[in-house]
N, C-alpha and C. Protein backbone atom coordinates (compact mmCIF):
# COMPACT_ATOMS: atom_id res chain seq x y z
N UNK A 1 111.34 134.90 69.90
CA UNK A 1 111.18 133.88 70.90
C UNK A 1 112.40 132.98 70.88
N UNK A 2 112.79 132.87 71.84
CA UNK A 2 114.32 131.21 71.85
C UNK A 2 113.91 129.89 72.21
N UNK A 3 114.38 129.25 70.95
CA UNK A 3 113.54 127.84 71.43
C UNK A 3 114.76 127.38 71.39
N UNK A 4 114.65 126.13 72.71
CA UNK A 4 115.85 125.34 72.31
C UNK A 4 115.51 123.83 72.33
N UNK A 5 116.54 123.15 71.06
CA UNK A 5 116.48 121.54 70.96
C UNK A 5 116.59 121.02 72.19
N UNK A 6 117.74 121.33 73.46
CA UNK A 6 117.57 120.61 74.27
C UNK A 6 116.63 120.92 75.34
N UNK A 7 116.60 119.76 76.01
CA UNK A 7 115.14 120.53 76.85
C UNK A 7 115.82 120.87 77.89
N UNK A 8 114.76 122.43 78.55
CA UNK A 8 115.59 122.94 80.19
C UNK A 8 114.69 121.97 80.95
N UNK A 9 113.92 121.66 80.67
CA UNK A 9 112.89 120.64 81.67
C UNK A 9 111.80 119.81 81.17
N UNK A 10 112.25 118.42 81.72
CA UNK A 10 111.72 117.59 81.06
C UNK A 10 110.57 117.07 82.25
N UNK A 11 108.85 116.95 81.46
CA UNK A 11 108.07 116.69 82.24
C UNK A 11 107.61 115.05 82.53
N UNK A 12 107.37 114.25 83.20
CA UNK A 12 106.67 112.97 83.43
C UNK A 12 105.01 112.73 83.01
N UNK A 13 105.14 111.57 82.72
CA UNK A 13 103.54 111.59 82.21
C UNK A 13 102.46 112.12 83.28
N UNK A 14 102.82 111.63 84.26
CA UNK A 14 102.38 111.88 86.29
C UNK A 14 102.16 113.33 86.08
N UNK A 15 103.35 113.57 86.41
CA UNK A 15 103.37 115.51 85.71
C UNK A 15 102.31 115.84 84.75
N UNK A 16 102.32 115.73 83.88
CA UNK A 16 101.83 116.28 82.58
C UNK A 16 100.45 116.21 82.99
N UNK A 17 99.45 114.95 83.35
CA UNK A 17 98.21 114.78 83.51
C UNK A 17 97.72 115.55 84.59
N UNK A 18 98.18 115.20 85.42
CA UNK A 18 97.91 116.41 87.09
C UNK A 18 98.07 117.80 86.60
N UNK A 19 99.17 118.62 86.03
CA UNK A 19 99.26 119.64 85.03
C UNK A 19 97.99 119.95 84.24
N UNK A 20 97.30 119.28 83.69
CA UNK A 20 96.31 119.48 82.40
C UNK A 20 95.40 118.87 83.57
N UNK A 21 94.70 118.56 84.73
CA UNK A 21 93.62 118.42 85.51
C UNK A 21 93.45 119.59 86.03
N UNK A 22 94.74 120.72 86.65
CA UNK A 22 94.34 121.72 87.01
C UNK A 22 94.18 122.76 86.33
N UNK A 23 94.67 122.68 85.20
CA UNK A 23 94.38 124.02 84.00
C UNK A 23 92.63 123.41 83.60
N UNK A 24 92.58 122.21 83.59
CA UNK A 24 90.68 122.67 83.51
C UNK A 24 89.91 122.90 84.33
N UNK A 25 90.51 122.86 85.45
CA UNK A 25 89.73 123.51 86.67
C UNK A 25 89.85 125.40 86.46
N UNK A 26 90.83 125.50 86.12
CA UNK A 26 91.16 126.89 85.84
C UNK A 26 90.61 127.47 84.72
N UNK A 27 89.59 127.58 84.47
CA UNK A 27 89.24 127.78 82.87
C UNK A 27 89.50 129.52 82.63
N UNK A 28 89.77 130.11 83.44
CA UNK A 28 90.04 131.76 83.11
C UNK A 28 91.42 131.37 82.43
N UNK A 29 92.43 130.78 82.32
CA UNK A 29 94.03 130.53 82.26
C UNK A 29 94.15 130.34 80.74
N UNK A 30 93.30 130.64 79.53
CA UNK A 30 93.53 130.10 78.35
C UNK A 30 94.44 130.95 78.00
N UNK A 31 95.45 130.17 76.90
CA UNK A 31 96.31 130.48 76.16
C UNK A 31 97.40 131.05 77.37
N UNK A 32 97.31 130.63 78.48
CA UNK A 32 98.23 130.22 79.71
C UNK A 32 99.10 129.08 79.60
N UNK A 33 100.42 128.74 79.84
CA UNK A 33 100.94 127.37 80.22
C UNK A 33 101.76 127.32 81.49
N UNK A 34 102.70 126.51 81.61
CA UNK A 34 103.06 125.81 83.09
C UNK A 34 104.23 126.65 83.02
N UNK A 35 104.66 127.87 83.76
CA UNK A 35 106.07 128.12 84.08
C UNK A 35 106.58 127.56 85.39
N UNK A 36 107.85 127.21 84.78
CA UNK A 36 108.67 126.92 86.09
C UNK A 36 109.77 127.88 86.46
N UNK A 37 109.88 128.40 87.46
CA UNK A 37 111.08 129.11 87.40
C UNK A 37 111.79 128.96 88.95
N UNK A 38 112.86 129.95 89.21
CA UNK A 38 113.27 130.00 90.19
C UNK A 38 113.74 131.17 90.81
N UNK A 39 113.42 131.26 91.77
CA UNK A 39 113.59 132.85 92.47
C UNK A 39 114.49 132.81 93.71
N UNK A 40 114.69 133.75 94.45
CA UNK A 40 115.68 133.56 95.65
C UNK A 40 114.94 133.56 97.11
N UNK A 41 115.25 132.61 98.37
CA UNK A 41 114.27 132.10 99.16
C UNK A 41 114.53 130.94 99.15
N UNK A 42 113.91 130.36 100.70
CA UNK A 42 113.51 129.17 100.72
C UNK A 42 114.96 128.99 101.98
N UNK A 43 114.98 127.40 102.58
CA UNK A 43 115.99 127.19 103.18
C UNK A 43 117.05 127.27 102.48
N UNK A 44 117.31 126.82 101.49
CA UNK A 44 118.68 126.65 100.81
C UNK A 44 119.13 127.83 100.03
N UNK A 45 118.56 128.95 99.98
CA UNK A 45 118.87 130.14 99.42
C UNK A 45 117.86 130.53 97.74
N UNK A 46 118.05 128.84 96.98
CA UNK A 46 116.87 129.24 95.82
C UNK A 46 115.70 128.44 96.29
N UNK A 47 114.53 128.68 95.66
CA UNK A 47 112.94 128.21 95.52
C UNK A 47 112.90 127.99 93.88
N UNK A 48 112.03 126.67 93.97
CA UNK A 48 111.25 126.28 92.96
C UNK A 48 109.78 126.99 93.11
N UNK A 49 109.38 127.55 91.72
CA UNK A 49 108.20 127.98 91.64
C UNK A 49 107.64 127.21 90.26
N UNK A 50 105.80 127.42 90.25
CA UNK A 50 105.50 127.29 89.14
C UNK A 50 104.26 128.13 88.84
N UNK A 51 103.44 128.63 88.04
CA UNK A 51 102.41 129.20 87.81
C UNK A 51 102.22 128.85 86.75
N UNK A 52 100.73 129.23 86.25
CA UNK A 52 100.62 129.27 84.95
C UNK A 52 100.13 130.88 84.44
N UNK A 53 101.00 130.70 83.67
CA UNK A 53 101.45 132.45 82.98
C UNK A 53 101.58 132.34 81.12
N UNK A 54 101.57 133.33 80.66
CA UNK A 54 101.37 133.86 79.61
C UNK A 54 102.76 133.30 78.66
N UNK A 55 103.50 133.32 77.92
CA UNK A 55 104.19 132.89 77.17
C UNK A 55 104.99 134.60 77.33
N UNK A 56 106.46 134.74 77.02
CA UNK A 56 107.07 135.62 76.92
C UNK A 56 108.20 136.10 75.72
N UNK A 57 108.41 137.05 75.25
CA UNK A 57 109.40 136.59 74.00
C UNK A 57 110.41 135.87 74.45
N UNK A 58 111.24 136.12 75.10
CA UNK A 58 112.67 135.65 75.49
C UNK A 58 112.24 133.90 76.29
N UNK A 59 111.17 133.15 76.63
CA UNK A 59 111.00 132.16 77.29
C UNK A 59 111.87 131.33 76.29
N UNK A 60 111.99 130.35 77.11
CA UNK A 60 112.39 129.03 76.22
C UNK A 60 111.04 127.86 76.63
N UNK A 61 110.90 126.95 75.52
CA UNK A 61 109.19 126.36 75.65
C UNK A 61 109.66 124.90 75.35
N UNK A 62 108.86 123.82 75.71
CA UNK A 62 108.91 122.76 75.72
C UNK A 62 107.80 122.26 75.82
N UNK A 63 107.25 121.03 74.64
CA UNK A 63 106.09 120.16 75.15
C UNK A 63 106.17 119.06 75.65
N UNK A 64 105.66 118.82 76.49
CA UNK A 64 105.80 116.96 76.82
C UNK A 64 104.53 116.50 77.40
N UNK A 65 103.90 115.16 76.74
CA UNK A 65 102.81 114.55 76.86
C UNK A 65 101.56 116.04 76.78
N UNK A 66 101.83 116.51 75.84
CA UNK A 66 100.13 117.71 75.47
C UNK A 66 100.33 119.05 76.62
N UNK A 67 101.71 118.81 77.30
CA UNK A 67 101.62 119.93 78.14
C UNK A 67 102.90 120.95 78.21
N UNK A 68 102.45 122.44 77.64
CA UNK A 68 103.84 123.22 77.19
C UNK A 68 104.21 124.04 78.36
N UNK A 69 105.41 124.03 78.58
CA UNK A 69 106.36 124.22 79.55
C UNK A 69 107.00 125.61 79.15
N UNK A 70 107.23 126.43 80.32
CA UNK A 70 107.93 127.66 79.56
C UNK A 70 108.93 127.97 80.88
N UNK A 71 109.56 128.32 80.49
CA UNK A 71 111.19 128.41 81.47
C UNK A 71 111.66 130.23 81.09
N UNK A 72 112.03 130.90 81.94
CA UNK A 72 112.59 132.00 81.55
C UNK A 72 113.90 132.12 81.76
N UNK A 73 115.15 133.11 81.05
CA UNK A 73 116.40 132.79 80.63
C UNK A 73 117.02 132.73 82.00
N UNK A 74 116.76 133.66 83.13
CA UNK A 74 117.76 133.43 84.02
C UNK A 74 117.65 131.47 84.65
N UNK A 75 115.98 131.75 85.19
CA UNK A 75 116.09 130.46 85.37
C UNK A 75 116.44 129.34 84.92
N UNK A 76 116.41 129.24 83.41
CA UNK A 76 116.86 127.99 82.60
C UNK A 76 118.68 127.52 83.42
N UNK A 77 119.24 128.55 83.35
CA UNK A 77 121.00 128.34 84.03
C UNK A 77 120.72 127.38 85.01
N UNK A 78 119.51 127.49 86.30
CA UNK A 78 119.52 126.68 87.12
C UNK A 78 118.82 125.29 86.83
N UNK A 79 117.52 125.55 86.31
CA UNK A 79 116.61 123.89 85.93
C UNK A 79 117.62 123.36 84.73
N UNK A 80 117.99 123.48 84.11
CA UNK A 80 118.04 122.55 83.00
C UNK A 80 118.40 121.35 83.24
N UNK A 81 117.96 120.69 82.50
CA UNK A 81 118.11 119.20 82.89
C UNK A 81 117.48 118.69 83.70
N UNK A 82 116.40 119.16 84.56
CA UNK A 82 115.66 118.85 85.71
C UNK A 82 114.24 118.18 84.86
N UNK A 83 113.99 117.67 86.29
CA UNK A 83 112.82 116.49 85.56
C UNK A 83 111.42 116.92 86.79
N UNK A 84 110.21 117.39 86.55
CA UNK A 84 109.32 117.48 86.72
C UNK A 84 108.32 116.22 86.70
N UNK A 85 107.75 115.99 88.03
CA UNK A 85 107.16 114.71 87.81
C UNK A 85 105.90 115.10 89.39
N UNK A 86 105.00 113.87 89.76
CA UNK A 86 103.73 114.16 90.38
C UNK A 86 103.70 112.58 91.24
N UNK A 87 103.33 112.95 92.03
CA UNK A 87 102.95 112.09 92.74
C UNK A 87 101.83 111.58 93.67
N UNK A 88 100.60 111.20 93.78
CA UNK A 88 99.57 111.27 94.68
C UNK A 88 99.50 110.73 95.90
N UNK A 89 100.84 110.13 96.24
CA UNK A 89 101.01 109.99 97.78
C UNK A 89 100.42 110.71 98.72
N UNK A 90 99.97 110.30 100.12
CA UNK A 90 99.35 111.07 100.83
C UNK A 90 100.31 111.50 101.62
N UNK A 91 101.60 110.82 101.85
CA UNK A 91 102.83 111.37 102.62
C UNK A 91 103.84 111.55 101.15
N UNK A 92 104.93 112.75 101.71
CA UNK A 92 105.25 113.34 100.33
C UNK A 92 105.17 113.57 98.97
N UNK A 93 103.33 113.38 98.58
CA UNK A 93 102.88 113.37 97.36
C UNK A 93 103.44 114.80 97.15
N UNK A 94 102.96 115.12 95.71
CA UNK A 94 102.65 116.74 95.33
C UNK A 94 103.98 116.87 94.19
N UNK A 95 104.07 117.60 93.65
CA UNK A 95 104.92 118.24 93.06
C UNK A 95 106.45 118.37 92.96
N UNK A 96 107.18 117.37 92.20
CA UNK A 96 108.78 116.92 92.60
C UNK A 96 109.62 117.22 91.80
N UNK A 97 110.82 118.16 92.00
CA UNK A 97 111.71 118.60 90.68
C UNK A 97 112.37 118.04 91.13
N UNK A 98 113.46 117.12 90.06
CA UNK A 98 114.81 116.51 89.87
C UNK A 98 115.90 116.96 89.56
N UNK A 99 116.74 117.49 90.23
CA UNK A 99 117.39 119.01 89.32
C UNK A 99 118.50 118.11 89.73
N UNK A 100 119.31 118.07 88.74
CA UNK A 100 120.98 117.85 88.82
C UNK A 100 121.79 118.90 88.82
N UNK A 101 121.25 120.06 88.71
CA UNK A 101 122.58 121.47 88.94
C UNK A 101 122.12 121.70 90.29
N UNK A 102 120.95 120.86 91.52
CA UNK A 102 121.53 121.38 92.96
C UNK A 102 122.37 120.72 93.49
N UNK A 103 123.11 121.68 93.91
CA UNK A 103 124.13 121.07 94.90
C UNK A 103 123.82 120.10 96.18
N UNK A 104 122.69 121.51 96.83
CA UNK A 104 122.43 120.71 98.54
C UNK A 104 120.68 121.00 98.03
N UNK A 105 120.04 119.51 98.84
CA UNK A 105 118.45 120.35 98.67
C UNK A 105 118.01 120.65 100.14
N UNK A 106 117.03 120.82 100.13
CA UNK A 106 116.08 121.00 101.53
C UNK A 106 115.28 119.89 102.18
N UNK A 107 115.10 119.68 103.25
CA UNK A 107 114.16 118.57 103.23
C UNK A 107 112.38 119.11 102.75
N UNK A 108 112.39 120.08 102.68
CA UNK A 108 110.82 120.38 102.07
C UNK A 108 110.79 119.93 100.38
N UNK A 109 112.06 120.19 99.85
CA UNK A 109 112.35 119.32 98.65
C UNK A 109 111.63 120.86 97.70
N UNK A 110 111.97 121.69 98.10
CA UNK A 110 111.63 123.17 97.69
C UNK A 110 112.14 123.90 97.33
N UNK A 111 113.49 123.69 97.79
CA UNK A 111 114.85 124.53 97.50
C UNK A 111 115.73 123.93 97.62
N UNK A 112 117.18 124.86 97.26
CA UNK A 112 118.25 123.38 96.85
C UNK A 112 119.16 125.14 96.58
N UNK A 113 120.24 124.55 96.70
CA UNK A 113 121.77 125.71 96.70
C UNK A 113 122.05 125.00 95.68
N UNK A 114 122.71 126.17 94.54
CA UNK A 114 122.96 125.64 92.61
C UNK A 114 125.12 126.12 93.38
């Protein structure tokens, strides 16, 4: 497994709790955690994704506030340093990555050119 000291993604408390409200709604998901990754798509060419999935050898893992984070190697090149956080706004609430390696983002705030 590769763990690393620095973190590829750092979560918000906002994050973390909304995170751990829907994994107990999910009760089939045990010994599941939060991946984030990134795939190709979206307006800006990459997409932010997340699921909750199984742990992998090669992941890189992170806890923050009781909630473990798992990143896989290609994606880590793009999140790192990105900040995961939540919001319950009824206009642009939901789910917000902070990524400092995008260049341009989208206005859906979904994708972003690295």
């Amino acid at each position: 497994m590769s763990t690393s000291t620095l973190p590829i993604v750092t979560v918000t408390p906002n994050a973390a709790e909304e995170i751990q409200n829907l994994r107990e709604k999910e009760t089939d998901r045990n010994g599941e955690h939060l991946r984030v990754y990134i795939e190709k798509g979206g307006c800006s060419g990459m997409q932010y994704g997340m699921v909750f999935d199984e742990e992998r050898p090669d992941d890189f893992k992170a806890q923050w506030h009781g909630v473990t984070i798992l990143v896989d190697p290609f994606s880590a090149d793009y999140v790192r340093g990105s900040i995961v956080d939540f919001s319950d706004e009824l206009t642009g609430g939901g789910f917000k990555i902070n990524n400092p390696n995008a260049k341009d983002n989208c206005g859906c705030g979904k994708s972003f050119s690295a």
